[in-house]
PDB file of N, CA and C in Angstrom:
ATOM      1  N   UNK A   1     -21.564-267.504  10.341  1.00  0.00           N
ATOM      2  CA  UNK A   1     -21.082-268.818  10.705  1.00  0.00           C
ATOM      3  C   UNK A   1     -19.588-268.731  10.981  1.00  0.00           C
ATOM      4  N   UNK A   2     -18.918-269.363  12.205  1.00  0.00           N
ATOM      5  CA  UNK A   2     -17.598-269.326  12.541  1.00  0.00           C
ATOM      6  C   UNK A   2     -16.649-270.150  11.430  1.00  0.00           C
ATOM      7  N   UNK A   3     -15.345-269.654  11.082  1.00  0.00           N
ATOM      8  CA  UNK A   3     -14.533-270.440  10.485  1.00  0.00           C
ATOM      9  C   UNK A   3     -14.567-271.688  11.526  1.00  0.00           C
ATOM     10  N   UNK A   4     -14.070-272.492  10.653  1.00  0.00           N
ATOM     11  CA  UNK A   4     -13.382-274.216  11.126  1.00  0.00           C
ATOM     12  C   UNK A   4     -12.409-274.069  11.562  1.00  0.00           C
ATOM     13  N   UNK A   5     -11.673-274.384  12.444  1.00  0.00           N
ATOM     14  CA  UNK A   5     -10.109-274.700  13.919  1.00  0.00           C
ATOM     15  C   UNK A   5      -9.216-274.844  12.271  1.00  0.00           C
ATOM     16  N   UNK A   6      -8.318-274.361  12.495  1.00  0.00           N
ATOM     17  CA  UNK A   6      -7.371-274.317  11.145  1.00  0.00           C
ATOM     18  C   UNK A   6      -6.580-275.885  11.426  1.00  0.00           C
ATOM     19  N   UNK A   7      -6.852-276.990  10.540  1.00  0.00           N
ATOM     20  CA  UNK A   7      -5.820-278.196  10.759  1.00  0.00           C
ATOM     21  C   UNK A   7      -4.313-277.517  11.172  1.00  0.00           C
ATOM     22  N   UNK A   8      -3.757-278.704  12.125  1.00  0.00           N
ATOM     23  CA  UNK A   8      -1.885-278.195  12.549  1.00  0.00           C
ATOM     24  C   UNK A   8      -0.997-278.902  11.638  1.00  0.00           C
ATOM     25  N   UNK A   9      -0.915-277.676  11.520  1.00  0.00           N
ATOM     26  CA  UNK A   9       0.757-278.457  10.626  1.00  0.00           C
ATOM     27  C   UNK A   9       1.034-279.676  10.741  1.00  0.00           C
ATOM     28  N   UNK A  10       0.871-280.440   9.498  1.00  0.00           N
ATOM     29  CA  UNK A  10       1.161-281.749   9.231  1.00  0.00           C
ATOM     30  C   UNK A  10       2.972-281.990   9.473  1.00  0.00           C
ATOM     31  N   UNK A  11       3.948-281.258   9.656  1.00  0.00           N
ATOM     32  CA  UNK A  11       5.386-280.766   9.600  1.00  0.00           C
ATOM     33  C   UNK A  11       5.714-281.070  11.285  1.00  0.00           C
ATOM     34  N   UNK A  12       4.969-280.294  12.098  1.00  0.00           N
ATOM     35  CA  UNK A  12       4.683-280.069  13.296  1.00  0.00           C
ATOM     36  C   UNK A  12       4.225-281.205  13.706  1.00  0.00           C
ATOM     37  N   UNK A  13       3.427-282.057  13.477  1.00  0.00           N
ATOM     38  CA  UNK A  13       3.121-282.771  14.368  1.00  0.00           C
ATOM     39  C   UNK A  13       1.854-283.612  13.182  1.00  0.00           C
ATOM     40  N   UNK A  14       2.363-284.597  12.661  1.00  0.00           N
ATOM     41  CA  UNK A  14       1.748-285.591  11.773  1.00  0.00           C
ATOM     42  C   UNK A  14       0.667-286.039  11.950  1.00  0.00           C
ATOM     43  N   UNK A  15       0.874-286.966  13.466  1.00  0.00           N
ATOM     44  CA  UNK A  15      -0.079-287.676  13.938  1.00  0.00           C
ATOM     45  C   UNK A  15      -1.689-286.717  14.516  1.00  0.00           C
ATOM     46  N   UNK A  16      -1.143-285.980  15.285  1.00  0.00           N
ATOM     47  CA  UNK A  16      -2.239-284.671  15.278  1.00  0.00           C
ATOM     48  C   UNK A  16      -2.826-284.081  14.040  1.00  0.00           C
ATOM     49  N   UNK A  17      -2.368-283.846  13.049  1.00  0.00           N
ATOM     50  CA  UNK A  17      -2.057-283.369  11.931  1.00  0.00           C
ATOM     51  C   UNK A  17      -3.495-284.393  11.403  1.00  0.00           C
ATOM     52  N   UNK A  18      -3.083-285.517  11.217  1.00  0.00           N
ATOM     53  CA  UNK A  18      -3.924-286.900  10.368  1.00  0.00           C
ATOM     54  C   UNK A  18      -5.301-286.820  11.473  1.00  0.00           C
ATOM     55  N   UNK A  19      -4.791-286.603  12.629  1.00  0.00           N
ATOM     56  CA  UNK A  19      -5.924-286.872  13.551  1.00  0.00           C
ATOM     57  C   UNK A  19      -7.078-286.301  13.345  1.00  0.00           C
ATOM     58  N   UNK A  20      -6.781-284.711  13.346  1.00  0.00           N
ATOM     59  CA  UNK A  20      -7.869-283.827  13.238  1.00  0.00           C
ATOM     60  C   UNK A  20      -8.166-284.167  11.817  1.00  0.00           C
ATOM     61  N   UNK A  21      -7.890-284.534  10.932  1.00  0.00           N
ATOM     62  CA  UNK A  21      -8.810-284.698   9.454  1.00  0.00           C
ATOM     63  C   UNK A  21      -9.691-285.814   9.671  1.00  0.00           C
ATOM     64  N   UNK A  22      -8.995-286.899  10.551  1.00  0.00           N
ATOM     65  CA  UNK A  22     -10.111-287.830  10.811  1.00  0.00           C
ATOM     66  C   UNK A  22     -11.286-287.305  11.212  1.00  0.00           C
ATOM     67  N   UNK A  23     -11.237-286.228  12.381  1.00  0.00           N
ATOM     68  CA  UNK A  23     -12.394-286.278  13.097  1.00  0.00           C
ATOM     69  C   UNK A  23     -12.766-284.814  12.127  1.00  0.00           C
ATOM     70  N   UNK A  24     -12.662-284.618  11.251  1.00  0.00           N
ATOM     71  CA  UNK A  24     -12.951-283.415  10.375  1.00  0.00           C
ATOM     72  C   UNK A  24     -14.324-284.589   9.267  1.00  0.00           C
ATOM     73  N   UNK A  25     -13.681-285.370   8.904  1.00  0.00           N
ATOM     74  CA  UNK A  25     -14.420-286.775   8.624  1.00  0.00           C
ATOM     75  C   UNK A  25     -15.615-287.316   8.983  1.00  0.00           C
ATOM     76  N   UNK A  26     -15.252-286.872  10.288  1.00  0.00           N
ATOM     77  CA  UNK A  26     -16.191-287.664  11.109  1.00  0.00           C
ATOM     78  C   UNK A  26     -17.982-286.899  11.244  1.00  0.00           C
ATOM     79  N   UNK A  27     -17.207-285.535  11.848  1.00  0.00           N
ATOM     80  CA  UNK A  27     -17.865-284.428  11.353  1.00  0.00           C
ATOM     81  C   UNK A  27     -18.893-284.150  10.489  1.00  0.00           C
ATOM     82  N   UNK A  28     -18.519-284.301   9.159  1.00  0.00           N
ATOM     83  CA  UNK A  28     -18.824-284.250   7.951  1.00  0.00           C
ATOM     84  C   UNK A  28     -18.279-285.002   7.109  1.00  0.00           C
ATOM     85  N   UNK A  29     -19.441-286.378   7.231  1.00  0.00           N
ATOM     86  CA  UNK A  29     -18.603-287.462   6.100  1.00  0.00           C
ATOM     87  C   UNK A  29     -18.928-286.882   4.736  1.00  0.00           C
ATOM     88  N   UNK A  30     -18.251-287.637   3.938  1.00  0.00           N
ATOM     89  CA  UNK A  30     -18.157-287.632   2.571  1.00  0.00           C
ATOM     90  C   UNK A  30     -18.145-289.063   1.564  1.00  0.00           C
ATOM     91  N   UNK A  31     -19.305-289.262   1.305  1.00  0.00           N
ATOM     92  CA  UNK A  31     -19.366-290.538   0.479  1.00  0.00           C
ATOM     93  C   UNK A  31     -18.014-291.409   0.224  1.00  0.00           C
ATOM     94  N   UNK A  32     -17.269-290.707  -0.496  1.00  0.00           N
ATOM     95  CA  UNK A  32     -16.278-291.051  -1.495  1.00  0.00           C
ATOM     96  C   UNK A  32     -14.646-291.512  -0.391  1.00  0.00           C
ATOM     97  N   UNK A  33     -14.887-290.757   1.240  1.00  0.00           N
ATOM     98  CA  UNK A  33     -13.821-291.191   1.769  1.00  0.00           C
ATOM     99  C   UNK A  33     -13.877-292.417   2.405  1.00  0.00           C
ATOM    100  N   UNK A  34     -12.202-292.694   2.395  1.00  0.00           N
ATOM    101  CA  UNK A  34     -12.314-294.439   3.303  1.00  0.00           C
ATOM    102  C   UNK A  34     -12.074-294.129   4.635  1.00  0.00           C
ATOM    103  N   UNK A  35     -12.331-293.028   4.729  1.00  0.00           N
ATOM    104  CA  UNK A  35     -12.257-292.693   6.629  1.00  0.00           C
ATOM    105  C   UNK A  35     -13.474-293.044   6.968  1.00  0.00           C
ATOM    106  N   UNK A  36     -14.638-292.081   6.327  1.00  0.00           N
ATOM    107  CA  UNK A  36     -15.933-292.436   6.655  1.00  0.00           C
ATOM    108  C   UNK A  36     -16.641-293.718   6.221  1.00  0.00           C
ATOM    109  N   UNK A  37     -15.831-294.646   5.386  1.00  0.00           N
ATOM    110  CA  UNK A  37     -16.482-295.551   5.238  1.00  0.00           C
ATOM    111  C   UNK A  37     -16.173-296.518   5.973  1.00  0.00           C
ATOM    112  N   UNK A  38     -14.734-296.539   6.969  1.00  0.00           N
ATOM    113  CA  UNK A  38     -14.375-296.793   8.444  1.00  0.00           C
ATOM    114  C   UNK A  38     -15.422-296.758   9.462  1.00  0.00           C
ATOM    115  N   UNK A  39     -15.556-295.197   9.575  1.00  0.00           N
ATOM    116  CA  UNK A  39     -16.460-294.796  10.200  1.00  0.00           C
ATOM    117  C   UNK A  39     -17.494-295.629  10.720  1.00  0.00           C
ATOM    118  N   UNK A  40     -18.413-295.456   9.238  1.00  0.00           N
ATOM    119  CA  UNK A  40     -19.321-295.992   9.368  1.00  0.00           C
ATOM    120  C   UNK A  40     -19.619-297.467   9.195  1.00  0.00           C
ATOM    121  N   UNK A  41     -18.420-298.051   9.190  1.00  0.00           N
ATOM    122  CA  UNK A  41     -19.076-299.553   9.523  1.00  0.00           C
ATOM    123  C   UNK A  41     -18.263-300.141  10.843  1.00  0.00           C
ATOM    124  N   UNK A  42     -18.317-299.318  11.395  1.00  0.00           N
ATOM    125  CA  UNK A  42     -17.767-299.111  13.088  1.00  0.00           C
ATOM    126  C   UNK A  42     -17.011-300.459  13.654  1.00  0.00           C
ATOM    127  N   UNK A  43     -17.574-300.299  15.225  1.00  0.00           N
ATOM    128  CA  UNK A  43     -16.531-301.305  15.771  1.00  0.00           C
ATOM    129  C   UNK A  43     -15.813-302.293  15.214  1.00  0.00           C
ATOM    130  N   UNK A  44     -16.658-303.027  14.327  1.00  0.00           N
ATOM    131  CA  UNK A  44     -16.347-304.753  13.881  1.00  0.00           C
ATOM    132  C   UNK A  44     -15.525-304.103  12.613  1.00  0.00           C
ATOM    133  N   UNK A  45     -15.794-302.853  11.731  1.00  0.00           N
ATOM    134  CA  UNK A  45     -14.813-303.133  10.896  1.00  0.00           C
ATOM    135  C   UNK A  45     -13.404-301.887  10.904  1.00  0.00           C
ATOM    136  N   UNK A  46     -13.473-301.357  12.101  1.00  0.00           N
ATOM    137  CA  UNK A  46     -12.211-300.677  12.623  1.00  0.00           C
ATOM    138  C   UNK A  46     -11.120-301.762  12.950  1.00  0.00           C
ATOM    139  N   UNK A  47     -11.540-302.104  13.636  1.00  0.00           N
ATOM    140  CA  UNK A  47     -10.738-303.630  14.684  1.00  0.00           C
ATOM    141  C   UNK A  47      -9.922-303.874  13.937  1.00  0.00           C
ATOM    142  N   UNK A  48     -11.321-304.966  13.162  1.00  0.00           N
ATOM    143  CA  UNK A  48     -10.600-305.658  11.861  1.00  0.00           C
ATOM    144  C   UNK A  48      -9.090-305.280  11.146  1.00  0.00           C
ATOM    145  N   UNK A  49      -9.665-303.762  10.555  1.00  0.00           N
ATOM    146  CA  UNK A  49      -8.878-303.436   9.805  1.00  0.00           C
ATOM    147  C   UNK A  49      -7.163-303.236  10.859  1.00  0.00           C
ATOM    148  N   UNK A  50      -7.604-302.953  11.798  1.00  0.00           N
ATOM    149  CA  UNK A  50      -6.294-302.611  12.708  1.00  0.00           C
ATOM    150  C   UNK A  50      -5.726-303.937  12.864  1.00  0.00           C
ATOM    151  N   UNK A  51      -6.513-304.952  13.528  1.00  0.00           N
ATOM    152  CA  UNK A  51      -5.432-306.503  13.006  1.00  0.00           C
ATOM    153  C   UNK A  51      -4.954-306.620  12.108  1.00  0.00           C
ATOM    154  N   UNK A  52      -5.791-306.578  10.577  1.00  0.00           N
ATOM    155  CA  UNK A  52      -4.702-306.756   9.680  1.00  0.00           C
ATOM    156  C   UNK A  52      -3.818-306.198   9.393  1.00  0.00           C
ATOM    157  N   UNK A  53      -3.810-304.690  10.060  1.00  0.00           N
ATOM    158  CA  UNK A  53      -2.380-304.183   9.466  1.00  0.00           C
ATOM    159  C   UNK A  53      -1.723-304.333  10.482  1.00  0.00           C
ATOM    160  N   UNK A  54      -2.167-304.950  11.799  1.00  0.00           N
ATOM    161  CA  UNK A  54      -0.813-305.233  12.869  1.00  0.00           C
ATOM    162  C   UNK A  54      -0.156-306.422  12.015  1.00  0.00           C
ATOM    163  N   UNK A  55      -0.842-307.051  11.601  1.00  0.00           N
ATOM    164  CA  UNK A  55      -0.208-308.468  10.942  1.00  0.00           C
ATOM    165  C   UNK A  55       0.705-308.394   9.701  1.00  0.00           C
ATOM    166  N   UNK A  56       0.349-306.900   9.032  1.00  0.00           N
ATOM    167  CA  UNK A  56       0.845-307.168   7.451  1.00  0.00           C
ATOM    168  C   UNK A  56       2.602-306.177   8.742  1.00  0.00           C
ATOM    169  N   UNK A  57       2.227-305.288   9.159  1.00  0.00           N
ATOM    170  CA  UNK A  57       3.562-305.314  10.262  1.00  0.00           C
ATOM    171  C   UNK A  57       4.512-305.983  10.152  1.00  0.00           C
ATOM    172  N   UNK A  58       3.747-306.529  11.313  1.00  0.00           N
ATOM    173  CA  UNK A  58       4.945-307.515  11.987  1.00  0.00           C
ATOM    174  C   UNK A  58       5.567-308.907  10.434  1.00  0.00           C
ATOM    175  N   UNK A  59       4.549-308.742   9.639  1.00  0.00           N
ATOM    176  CA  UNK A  59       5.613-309.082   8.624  1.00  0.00           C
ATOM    177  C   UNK A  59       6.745-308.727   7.968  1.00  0.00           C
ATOM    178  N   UNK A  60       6.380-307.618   7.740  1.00  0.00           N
ATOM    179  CA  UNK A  60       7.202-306.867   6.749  1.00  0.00           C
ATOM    180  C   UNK A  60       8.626-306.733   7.839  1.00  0.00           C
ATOM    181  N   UNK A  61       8.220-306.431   9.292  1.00  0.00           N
ATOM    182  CA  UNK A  61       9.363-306.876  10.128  1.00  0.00           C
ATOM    183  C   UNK A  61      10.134-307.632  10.224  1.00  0.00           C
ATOM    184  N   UNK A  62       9.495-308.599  10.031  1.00  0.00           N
ATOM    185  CA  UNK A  62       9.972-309.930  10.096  1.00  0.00           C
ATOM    186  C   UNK A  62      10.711-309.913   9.069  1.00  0.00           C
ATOM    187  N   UNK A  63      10.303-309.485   7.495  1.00  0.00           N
ATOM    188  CA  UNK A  63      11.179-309.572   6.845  1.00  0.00           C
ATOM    189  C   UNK A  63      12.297-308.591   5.659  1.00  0.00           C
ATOM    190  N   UNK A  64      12.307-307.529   7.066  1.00  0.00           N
ATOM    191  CA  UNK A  64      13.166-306.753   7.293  1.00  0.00           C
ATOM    192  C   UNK A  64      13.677-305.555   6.299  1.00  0.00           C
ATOM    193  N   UNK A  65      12.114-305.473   5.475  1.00  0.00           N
ATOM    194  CA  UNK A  65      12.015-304.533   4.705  1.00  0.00           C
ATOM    195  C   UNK A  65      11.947-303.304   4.898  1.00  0.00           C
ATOM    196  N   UNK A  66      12.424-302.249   4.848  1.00  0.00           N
ATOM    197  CA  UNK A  66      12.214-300.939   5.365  1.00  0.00           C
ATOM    198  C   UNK A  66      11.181-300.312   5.023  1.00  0.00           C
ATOM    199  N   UNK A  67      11.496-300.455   3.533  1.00  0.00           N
ATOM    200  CA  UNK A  67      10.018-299.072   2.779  1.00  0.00           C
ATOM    201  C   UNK A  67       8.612-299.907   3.437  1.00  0.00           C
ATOM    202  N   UNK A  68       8.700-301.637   3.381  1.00  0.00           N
ATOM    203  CA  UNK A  68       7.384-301.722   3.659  1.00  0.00           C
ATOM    204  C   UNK A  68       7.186-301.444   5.405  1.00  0.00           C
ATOM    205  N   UNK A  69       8.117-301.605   5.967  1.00  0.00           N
ATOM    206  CA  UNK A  69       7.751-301.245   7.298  1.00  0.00           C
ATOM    207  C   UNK A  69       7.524-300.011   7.710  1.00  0.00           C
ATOM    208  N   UNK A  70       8.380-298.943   6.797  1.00  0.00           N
ATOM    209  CA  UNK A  70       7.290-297.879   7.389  1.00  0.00           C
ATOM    210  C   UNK A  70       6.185-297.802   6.941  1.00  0.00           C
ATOM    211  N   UNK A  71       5.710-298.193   5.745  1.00  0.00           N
ATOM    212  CA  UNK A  71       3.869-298.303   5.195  1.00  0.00           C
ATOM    213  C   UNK A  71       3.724-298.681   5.900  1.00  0.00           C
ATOM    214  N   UNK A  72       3.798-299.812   6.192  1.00  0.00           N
ATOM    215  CA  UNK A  72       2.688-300.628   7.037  1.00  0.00           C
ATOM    216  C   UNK A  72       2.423-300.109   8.759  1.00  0.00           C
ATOM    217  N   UNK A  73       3.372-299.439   9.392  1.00  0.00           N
ATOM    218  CA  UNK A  73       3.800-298.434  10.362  1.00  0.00           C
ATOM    219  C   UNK A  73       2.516-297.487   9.880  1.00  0.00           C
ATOM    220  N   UNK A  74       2.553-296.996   9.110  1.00  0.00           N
ATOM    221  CA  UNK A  74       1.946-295.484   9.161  1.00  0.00           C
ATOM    222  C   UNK A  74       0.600-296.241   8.573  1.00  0.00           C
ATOM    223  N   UNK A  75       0.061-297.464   8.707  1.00  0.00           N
ATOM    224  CA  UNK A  75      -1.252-297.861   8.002  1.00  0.00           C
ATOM    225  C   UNK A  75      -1.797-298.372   9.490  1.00  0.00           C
ATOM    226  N   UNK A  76      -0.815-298.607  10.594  1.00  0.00           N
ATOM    227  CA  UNK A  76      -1.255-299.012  11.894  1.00  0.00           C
ATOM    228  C   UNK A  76      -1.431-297.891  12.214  1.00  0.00           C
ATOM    229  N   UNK A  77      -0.928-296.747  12.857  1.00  0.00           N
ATOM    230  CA  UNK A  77      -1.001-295.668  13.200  1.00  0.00           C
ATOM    231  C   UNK A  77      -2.370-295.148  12.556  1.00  0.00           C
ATOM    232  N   UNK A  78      -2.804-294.865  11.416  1.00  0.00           N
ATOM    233  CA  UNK A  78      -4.066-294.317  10.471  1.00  0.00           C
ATOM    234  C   UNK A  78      -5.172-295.246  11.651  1.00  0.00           C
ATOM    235  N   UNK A  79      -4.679-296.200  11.162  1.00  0.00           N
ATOM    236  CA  UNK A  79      -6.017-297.085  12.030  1.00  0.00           C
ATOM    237  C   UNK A  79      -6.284-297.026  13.091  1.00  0.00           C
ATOM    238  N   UNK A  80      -5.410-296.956  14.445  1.00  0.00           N
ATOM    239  CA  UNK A  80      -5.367-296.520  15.577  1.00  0.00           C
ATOM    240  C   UNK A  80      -5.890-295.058  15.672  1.00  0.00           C
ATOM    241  N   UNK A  81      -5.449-294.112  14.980  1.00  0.00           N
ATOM    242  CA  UNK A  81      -6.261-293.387  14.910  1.00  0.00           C
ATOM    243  C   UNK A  81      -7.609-293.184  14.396  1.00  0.00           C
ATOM    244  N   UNK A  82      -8.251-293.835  13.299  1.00  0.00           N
ATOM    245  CA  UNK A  82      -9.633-293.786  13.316  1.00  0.00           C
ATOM    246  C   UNK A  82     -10.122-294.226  14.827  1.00  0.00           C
ATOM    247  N   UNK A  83      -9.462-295.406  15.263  1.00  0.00           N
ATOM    248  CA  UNK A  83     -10.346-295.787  16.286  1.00  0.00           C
ATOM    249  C   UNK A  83     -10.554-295.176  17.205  1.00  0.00           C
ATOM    250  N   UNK A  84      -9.510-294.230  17.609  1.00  0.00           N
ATOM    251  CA  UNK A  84      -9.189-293.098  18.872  1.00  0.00           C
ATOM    252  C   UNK A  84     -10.471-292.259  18.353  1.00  0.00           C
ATOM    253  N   UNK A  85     -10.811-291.824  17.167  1.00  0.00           N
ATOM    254  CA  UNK A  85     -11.975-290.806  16.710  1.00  0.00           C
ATOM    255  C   UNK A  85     -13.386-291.484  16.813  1.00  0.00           C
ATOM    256  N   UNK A  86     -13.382-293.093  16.602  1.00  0.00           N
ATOM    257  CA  UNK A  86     -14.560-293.344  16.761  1.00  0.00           C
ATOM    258  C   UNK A  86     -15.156-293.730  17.909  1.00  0.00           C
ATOM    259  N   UNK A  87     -13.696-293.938  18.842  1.00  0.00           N
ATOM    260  CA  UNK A  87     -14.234-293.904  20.636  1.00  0.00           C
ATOM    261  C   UNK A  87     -14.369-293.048  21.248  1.00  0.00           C
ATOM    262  N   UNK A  88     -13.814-291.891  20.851  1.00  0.00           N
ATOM    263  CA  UNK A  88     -13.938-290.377  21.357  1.00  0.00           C
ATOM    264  C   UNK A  88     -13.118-290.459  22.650  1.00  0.00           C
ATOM    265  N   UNK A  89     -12.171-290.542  22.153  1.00  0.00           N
ATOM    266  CA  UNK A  89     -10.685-290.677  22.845  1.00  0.00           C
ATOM    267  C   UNK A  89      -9.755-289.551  21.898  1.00  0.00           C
ATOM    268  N   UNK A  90      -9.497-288.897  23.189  1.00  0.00           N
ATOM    269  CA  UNK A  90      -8.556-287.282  21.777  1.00  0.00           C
ATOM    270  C   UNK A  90      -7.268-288.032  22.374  1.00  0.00           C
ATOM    271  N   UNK A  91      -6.606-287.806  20.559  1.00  0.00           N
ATOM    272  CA  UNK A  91      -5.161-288.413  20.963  1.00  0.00           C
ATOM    273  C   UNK A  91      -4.207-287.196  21.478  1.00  0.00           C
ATOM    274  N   UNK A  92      -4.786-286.164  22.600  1.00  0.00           N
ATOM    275  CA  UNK A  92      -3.576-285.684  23.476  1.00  0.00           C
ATOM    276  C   UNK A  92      -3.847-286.811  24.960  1.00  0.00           C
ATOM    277  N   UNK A  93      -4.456-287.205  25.261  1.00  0.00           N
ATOM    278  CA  UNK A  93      -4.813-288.353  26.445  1.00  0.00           C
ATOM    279  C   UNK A  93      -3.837-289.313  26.117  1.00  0.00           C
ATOM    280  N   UNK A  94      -3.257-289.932  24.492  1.00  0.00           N
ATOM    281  CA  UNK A  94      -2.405-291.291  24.128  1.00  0.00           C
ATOM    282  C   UNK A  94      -1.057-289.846  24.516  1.00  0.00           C
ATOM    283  N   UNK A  95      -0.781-289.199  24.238  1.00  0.00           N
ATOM    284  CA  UNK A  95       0.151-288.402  23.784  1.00  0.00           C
ATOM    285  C   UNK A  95       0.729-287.787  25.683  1.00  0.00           C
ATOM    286  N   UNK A  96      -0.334-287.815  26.333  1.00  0.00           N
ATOM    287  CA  UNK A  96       0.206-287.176  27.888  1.00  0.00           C
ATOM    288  C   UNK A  96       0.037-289.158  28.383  1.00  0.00           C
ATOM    289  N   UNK A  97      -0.322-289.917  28.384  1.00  0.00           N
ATOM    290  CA  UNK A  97       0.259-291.022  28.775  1.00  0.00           C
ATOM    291  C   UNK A  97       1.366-291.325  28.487  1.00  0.00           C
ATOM    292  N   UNK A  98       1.967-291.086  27.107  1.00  0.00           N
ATOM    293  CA  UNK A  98       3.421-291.696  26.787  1.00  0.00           C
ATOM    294  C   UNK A  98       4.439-290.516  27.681  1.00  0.00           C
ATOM    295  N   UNK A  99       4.273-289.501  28.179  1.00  0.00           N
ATOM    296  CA  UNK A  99       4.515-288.396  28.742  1.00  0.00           C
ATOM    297  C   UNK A  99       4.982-288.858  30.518  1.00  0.00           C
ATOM    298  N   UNK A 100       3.686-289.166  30.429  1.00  0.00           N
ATOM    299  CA  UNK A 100       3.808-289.974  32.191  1.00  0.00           C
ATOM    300  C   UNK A 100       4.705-290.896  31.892  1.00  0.00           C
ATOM    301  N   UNK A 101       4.826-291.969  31.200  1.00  0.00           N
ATOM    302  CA  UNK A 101       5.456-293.263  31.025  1.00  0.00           C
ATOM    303  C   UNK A 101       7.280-292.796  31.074  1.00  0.00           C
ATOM    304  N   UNK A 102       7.235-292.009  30.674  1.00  0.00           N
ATOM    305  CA  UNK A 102       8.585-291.428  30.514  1.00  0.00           C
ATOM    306  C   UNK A 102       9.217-291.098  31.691  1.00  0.00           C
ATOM    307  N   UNK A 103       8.341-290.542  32.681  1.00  0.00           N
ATOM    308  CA  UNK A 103       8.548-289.851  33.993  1.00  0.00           C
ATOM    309  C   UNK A 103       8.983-290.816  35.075  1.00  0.00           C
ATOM    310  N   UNK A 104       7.984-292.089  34.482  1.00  0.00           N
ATOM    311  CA  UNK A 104       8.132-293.592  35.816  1.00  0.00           C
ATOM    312  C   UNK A 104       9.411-293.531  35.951  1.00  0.00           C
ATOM    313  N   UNK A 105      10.044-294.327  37.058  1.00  0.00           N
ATOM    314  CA  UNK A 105      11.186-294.605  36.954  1.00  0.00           C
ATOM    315  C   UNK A 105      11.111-296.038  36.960  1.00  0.00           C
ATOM    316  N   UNK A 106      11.952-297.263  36.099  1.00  0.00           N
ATOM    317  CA  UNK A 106      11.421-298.541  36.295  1.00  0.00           C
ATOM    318  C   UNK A 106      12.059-298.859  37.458  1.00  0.00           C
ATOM    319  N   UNK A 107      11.185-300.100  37.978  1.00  0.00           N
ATOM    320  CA  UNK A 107      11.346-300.600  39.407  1.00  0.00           C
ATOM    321  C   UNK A 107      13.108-301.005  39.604  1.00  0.00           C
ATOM    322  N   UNK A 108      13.247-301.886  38.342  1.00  0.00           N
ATOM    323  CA  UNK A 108      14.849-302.275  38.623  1.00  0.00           C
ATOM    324  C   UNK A 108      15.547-301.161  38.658  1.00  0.00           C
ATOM    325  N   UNK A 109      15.298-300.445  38.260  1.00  0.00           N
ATOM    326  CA  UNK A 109      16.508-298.817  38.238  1.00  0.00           C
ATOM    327  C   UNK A 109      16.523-298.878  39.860  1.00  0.00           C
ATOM    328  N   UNK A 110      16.236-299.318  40.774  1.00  0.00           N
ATOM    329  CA  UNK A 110      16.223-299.021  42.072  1.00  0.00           C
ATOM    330  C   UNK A 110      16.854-300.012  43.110  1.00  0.00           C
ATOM    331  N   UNK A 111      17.395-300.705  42.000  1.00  0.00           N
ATOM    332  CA  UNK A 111      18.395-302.614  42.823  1.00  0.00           C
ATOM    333  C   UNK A 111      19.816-301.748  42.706  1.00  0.00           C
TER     334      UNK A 111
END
């Protein structure tokens, strides 16, 4: 039987890093994780969970807390990424779009 793709350096590159454990998850759930229990109660309760933490966000923004804004930052991101794993969307596709986006030149740059 072949070894498993060695996870990337969490140091290197986080979001990749978190990504592939998701879909390591996904793979091979495990009772006891809250990835797979994401997972498996799919569309309606991915969403979900991604509104509420856009919301607990833009609070903590709002009120201009740091430590909670990066939690709540890195609890949007988690979630966005389950969902990228449960649509079967690989996040180098989010990762070469922000790539292109960079390249545009905006329209007013040209007045």
């Amino acid at each position: 039987m072949a070894e498993p793709d060695p996870l990337p350096d969490p140091l290197l590159d986080p979001l990749q890093s978190l990504f592939a454990v998701i879909q390591e998850r996904q793979r091979n759930p495990q009772p006891e994780s809250y990835t797979c229990k994401l997972l498996a109660g799919g569309d309606n309760r991915i969403l979900k969970k991604i509104g509420e933490e856009a919301v607990e966000f833009v609070m903590a923004c709002k009120d201009r807390e740091q430590g909670a804004i990066a939690a709540e930052a890195a609890d949007v991101l988690y979630h966005l990424l389950v969902a990228l794993a449960h649509c079967g969307t690989d996040l180098d596709l989010v990762y070469a779009e922000l790539a292109a986006r960079r390249r545009e030149k905006p329209k007013d740059a040209l007045k």
